[in-house]
Protein backbone atom coordinates (compact mmCIF):
# COMPACT_ATOMS: atom_id res chain seq x y z
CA UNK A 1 -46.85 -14.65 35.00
CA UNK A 2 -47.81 -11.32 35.56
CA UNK A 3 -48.18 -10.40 39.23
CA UNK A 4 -50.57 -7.58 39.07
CA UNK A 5 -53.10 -8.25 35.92
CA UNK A 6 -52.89 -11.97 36.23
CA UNK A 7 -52.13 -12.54 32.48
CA UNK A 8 -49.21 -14.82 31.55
CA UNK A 9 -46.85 -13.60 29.97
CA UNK A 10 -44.56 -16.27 27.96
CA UNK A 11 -42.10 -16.71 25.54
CA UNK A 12 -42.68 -17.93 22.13
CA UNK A 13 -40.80 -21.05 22.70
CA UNK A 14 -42.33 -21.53 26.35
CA UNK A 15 -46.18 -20.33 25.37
CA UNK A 16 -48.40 -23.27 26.63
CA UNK A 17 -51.58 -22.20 24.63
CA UNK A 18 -48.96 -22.07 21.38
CA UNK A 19 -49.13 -25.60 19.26
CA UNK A 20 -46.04 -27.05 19.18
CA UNK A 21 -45.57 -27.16 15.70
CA UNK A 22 -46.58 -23.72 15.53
CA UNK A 23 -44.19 -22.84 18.23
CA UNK A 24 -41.27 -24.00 16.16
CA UNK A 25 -42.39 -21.96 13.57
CA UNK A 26 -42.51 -18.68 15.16
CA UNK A 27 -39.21 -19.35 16.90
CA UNK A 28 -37.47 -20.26 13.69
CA UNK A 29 -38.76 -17.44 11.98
CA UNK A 30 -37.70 -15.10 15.12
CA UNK A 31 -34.22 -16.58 14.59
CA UNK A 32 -34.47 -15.94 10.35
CA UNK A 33 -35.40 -12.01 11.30
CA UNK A 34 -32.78 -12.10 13.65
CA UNK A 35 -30.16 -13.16 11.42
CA UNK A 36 -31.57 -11.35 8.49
CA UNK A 37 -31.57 -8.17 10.50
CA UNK A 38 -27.36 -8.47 12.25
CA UNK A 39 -26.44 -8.61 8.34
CA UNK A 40 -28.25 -5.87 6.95
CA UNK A 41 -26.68 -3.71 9.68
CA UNK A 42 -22.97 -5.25 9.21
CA UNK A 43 -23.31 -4.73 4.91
CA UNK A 44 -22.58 -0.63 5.16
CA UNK A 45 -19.59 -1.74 7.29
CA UNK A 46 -18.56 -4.85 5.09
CA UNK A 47 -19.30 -2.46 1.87
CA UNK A 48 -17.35 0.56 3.18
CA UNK A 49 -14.15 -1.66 3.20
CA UNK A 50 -14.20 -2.88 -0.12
CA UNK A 51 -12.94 0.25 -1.55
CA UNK A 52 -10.13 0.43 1.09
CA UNK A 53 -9.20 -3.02 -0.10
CA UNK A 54 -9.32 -2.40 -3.80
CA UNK A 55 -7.27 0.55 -3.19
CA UNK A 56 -4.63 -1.59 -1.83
CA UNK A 57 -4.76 -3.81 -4.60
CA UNK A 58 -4.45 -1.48 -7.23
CA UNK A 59 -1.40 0.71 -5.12
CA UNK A 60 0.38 -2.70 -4.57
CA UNK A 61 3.93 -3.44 -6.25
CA UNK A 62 3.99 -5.41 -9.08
CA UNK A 63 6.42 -8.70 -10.35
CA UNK A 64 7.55 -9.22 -13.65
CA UNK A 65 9.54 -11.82 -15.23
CA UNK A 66 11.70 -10.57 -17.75
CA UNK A 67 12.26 -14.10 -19.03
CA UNK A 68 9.38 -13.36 -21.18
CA UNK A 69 10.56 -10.35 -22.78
CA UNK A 70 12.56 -10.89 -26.09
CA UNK A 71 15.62 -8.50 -27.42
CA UNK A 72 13.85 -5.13 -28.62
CA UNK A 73 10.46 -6.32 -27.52
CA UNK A 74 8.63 -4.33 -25.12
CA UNK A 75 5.28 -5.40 -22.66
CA UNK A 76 3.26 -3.58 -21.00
CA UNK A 77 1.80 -3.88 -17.57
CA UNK A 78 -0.04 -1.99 -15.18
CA UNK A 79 0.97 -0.58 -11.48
CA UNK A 80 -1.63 2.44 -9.74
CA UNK A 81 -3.86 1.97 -12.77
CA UNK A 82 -1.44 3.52 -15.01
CA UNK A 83 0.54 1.31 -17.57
CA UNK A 84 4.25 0.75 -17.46
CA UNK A 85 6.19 -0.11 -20.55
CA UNK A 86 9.11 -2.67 -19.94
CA UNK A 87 11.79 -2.64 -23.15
CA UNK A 88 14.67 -5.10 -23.23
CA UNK A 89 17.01 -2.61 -25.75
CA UNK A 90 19.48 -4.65 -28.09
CA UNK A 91 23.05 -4.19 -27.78
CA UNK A 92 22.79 -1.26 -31.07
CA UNK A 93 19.81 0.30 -29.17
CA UNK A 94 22.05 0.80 -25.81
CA UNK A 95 24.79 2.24 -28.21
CA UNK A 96 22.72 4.88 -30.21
CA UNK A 97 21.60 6.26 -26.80
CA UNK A 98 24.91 7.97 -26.59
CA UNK A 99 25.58 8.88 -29.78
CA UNK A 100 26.39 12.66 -30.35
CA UNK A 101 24.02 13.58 -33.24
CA UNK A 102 20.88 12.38 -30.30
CA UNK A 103 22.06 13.99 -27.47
CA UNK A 104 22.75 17.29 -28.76
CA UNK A 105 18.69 17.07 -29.91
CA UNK A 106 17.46 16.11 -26.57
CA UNK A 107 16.01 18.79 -23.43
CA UNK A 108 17.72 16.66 -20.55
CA UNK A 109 19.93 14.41 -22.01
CA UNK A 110 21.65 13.75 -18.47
CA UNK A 111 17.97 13.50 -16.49
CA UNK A 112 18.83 16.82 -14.40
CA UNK A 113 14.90 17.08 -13.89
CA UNK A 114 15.38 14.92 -10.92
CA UNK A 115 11.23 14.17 -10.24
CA UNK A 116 11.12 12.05 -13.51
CA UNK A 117 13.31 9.24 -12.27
CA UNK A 118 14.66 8.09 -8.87
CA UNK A 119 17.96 8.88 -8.14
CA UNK A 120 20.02 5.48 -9.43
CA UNK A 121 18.33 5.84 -12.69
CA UNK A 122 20.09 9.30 -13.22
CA UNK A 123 22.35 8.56 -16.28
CA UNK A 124 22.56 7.93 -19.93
CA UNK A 125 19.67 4.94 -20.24
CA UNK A 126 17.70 5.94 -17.27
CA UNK A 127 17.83 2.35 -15.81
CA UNK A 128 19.57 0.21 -13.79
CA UNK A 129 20.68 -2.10 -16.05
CA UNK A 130 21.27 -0.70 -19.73
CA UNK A 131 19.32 -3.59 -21.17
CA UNK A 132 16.08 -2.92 -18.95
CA UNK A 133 13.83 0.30 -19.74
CA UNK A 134 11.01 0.82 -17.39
CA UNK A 135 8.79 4.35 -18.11
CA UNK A 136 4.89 5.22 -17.31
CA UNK A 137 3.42 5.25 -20.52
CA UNK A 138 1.89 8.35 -20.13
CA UNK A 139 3.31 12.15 -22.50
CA UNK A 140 4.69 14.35 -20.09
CA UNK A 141 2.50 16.99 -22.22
CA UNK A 142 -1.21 16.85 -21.71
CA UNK A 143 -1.24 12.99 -20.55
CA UNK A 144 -1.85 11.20 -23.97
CA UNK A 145 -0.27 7.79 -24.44
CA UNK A 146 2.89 7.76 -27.07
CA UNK A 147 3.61 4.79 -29.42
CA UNK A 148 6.64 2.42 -29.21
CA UNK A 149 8.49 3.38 -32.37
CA UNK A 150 12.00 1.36 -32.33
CA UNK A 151 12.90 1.86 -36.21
CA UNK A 152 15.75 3.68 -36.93
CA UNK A 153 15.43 6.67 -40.01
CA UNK A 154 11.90 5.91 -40.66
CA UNK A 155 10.50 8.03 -43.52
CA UNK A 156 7.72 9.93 -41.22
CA UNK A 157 9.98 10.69 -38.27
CA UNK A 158 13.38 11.72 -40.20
CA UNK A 159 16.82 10.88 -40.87
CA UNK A 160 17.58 11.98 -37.36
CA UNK A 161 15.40 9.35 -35.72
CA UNK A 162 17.27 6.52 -33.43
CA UNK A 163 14.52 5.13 -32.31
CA UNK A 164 11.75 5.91 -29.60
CA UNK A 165 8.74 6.98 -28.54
CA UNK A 166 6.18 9.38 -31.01
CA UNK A 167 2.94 11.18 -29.32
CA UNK A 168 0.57 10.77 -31.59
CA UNK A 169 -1.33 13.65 -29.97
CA UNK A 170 1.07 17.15 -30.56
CA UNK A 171 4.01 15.19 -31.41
CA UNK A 172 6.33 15.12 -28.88
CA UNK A 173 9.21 12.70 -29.09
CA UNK A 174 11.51 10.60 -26.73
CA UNK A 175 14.37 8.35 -27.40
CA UNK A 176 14.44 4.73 -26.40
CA UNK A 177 15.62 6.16 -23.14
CA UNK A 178 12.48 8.32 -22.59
CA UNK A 179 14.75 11.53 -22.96
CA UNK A 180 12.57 14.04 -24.20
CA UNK A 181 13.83 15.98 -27.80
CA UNK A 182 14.23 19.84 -27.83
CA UNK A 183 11.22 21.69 -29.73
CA UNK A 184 8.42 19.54 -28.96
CA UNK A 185 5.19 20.65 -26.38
CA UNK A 186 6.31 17.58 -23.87
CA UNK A 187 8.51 19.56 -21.16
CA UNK A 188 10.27 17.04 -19.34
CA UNK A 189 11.24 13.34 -19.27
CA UNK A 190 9.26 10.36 -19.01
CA UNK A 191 8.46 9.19 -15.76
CA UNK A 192 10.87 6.16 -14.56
CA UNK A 193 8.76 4.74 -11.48
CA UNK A 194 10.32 3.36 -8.53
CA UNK A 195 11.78 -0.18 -9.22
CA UNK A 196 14.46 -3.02 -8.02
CA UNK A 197 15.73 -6.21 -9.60
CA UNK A 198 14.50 -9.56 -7.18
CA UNK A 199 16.68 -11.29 -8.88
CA UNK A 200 18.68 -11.62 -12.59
CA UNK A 201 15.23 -12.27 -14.20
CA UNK A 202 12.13 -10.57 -11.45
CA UNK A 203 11.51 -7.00 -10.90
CA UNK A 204 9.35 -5.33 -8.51
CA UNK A 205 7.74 -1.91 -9.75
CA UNK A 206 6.71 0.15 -7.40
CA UNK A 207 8.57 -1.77 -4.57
C-alpha cells in the first residue's frame, strides 16, 4: 500500500482485484518475456563464439590411417581448409627419385629452400618414411592445384618424365617427391606440412 496517495500498489501475482485465472496468466506471460528477453541478449554472445569454435575445428590436426591407402595410390584430405595429398610410392617409385637423369632436371633436388618442409623431411623423398609422401596440394606458382600424374614416359610429358605432379595451369612440374623441375614458373618446392607417425599405420598432420 501506498502510504501517501492511499492506492495499493500490488504485484501481479499478489493483486486482489486480479482474477485468479487471470493472474496466472499475466504472471506466466511475465515469466515467457522474461525468458524470451535473457536469450535474445545472450545470442550476440553465443553467436560471436561460433566462429572462434569453427576456427578451431578447421586449424585442428588431422588422423589418417594409412591402412587404407594402396601401393601407388594417393588420397586426399583436408587440414586448415587446404587439401593434403597422401602417396604410398612403390618400391620403383622410391628408386627413380634418385636417379641421375631427374635430379640433374630438378631446382632443389636436396630441399635447401628450408620453408617448404620441416627440418626431418630434408632429404631425397621429402618424408619420413620413403614409402609415405605428404605435400599441400597447392602450385608453388600462382596457387592452382596440380594433377597426380604417376606414369612413367607418358607421350604428353616426355621421355624424361618419372613420374609426378603436372600444373595444369602454366605447367610447372614436380617429381613424386614434390621437387620442383628447372625451367618451369613454380619457384620452389611443394609444401611438406608439419606431420608425425602415431603409430606404423596413423599419422597426425599438422600435429
Amino acid at each position: 500500500m501506498n502510504a501517501h496517495s492511499g492506492i495499493g500498489v500490488w504485484p501481479v501475482d499478489q493483486d486482489p482485484t486480479v482474477n485468479p485465472k487471470r493472474r496466472r496468466v499475466l504472471v506466466a506471460t511475465a515469466t515467457v518475456v522474461g525468458g524470451a528477453g535473457i536469450v535474445a541478449s545472450a545470442y550476440p554472445f553465443i553467436a560471436s563464439m561460433r566462429p572462434i569454435a569453427r576456427s578451431r575445428a578447421a586449424d585442428a590436426p588431422v588422423n589418417v590411417d594409412l591402412d587404407k591407402i594402396e601401393p601407388a595410390q594417393q588420397i586426399v584430405v583436408k587440414w586448415r581448409g587446404k587439401l593434403v595429398w597422401i602417396l604410398r610410392r612403390t618400391e620403383s617409385m622410391i628408386e627413380n627419385l634418385g636417379k641421375a637423369n631427374l635430379l640433374g632436371q630438378l631446382r632443389d633436388p636436396d630441399s635447401n629452400v628450408t620453408s617448404q618442409q620441416p627440418s626431418y623431411a630434408k632429404n631425397r623423398y621429402r618424408a619420413i618414411e620413403p614409402e609415405y609422401f605428404v605435400a599441400v596440394a597447392i602450385c608453388t606458382h600462382l596457387g592452382c592445384s596440380p594433377t597426380f600424374r604417376p606414369e612413367v614416359v607418358p607421350s604428353d610429358l616426355g621421355s624424361d618424365w618419372l613420374g609426378g605432379y603436372f600444373c595444369p595451369c602454366h605447367g610447372s612440374r614436380f617429381d613424386l617427391a614434390g621437387r620442383v623441375y628447372r625451367g618451369v614458373p613454380a619457384p620452389t618446392n611443394l609444401v611438406v606440412p608439419s606431420y608425425q607417425f602415431l603409430s606404423e599405420s596413423v599419422i597426425w598432420i599438422g600435429g
